[in-house]
C-alpha atoms as a PDB file:
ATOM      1  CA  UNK A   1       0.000   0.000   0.000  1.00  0.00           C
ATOM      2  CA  UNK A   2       1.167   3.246  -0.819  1.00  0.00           C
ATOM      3  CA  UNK A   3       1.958   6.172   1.058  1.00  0.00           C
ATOM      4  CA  UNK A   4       1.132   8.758  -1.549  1.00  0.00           C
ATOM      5  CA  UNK A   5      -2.083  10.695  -1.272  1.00  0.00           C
ATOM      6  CA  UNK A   6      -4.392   9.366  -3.973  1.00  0.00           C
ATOM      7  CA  UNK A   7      -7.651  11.652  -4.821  1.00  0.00           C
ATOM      8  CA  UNK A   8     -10.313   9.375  -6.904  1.00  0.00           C
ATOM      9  CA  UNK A   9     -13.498  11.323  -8.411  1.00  0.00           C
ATOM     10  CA  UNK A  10     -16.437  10.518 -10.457  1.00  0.00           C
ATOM     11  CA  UNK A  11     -15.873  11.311 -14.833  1.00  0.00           C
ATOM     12  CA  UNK A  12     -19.238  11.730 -16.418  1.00  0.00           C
ATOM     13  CA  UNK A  13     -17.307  12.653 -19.871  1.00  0.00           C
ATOM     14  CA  UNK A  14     -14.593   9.582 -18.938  1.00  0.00           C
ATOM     15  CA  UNK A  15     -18.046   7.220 -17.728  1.00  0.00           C
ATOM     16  CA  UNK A  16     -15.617   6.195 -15.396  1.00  0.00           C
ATOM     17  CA  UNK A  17     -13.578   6.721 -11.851  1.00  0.00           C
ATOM     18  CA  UNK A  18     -10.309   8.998 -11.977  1.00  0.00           C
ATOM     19  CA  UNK A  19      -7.510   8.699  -9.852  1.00  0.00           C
ATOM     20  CA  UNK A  20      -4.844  10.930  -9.333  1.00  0.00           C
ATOM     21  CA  UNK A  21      -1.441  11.260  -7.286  1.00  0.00           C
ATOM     22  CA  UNK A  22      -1.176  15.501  -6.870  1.00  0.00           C
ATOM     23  CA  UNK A  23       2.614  13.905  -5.160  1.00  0.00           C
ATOM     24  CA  UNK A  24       4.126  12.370  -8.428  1.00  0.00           C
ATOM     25  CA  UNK A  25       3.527  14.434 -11.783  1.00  0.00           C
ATOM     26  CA  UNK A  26       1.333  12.944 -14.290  1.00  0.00           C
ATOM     27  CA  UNK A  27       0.634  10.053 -12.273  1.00  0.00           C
ATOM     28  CA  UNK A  28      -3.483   8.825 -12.788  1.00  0.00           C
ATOM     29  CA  UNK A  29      -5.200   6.156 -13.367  1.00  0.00           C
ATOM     30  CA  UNK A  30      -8.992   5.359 -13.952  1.00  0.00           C
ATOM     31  CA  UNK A  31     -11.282   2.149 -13.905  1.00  0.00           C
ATOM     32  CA  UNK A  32     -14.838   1.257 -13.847  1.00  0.00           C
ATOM     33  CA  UNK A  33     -15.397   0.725  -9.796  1.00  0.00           C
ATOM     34  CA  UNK A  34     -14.302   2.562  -6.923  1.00  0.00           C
ATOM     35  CA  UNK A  35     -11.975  -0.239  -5.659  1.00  0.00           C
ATOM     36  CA  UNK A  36     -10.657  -1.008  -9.822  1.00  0.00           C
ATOM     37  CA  UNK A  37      -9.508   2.482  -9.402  1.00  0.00           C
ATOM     38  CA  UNK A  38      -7.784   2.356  -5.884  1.00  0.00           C
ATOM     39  CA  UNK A  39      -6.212  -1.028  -7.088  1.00  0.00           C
ATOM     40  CA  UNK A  40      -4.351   0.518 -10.636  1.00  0.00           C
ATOM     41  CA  UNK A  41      -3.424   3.927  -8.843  1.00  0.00           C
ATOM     42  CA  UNK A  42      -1.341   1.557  -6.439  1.00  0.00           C
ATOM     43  CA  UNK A  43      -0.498  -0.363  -9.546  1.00  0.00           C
ATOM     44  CA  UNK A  44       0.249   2.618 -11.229  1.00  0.00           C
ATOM     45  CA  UNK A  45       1.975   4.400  -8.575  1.00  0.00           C
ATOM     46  CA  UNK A  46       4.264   1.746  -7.972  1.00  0.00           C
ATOM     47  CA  UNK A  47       5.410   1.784 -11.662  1.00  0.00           C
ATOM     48  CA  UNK A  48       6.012   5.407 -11.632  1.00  0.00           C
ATOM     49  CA  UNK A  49       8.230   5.112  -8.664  1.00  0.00           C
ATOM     50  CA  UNK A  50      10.330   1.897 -10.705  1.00  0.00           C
ATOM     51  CA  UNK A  51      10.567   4.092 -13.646  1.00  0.00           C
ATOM     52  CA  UNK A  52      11.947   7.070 -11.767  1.00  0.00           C
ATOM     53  CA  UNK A  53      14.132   5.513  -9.836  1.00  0.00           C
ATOM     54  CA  UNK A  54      15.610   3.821 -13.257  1.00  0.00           C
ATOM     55  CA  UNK A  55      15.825   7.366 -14.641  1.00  0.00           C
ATOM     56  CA  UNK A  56      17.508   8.816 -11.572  1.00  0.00           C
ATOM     57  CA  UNK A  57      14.893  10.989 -11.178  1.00  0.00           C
ATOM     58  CA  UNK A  58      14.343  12.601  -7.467  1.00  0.00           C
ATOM     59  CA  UNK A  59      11.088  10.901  -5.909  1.00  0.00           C
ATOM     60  CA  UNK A  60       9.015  12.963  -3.974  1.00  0.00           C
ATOM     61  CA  UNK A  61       8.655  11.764  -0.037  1.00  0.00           C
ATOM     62  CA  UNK A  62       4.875  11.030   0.444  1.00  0.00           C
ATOM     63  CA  UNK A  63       3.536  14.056   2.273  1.00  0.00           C
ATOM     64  CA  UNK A  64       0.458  12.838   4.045  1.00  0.00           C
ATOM     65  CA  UNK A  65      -2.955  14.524   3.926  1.00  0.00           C
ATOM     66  CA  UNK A  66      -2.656  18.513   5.230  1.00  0.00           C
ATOM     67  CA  UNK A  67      -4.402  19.386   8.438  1.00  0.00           C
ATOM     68  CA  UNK A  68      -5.781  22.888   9.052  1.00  0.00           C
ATOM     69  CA  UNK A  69      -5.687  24.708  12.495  1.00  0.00           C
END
């Protein structure tokens, strides 16, 4: 499970769920459930990070879900 905050929304144009990662650039994904969704961002987050790290490309650290006083 990743550590990345992972934002998943409704598509009327897409008929479909979105996923995206506002952490890694260009990182989304999309499926026809809720959970399909959840399961290829994790999918899709994980290959992001192997692809980076073969670049040598600077990861971001996961920065957690902001909390307002």
């Amino acid at each position: 499970m990743s550590k990345y905050e992972i934002i998943i929304f409704w598509s009327e144009e897409d008929n479909s769920f979105i996923a995206e990662v506002p952490e890694l650039p260009g990182c989304m994904a999309d499926g026809k459930t809720y959970s399909e969704t959840l399961k290829n961002a994790e999918k899709i987050i994980h290959e992001w990070l192997e692809t980076a790290n073969e670049l040598g490309r600077i990861i971001p650290e996961p920065k957690g879900r902001l909390v307002y006083a």
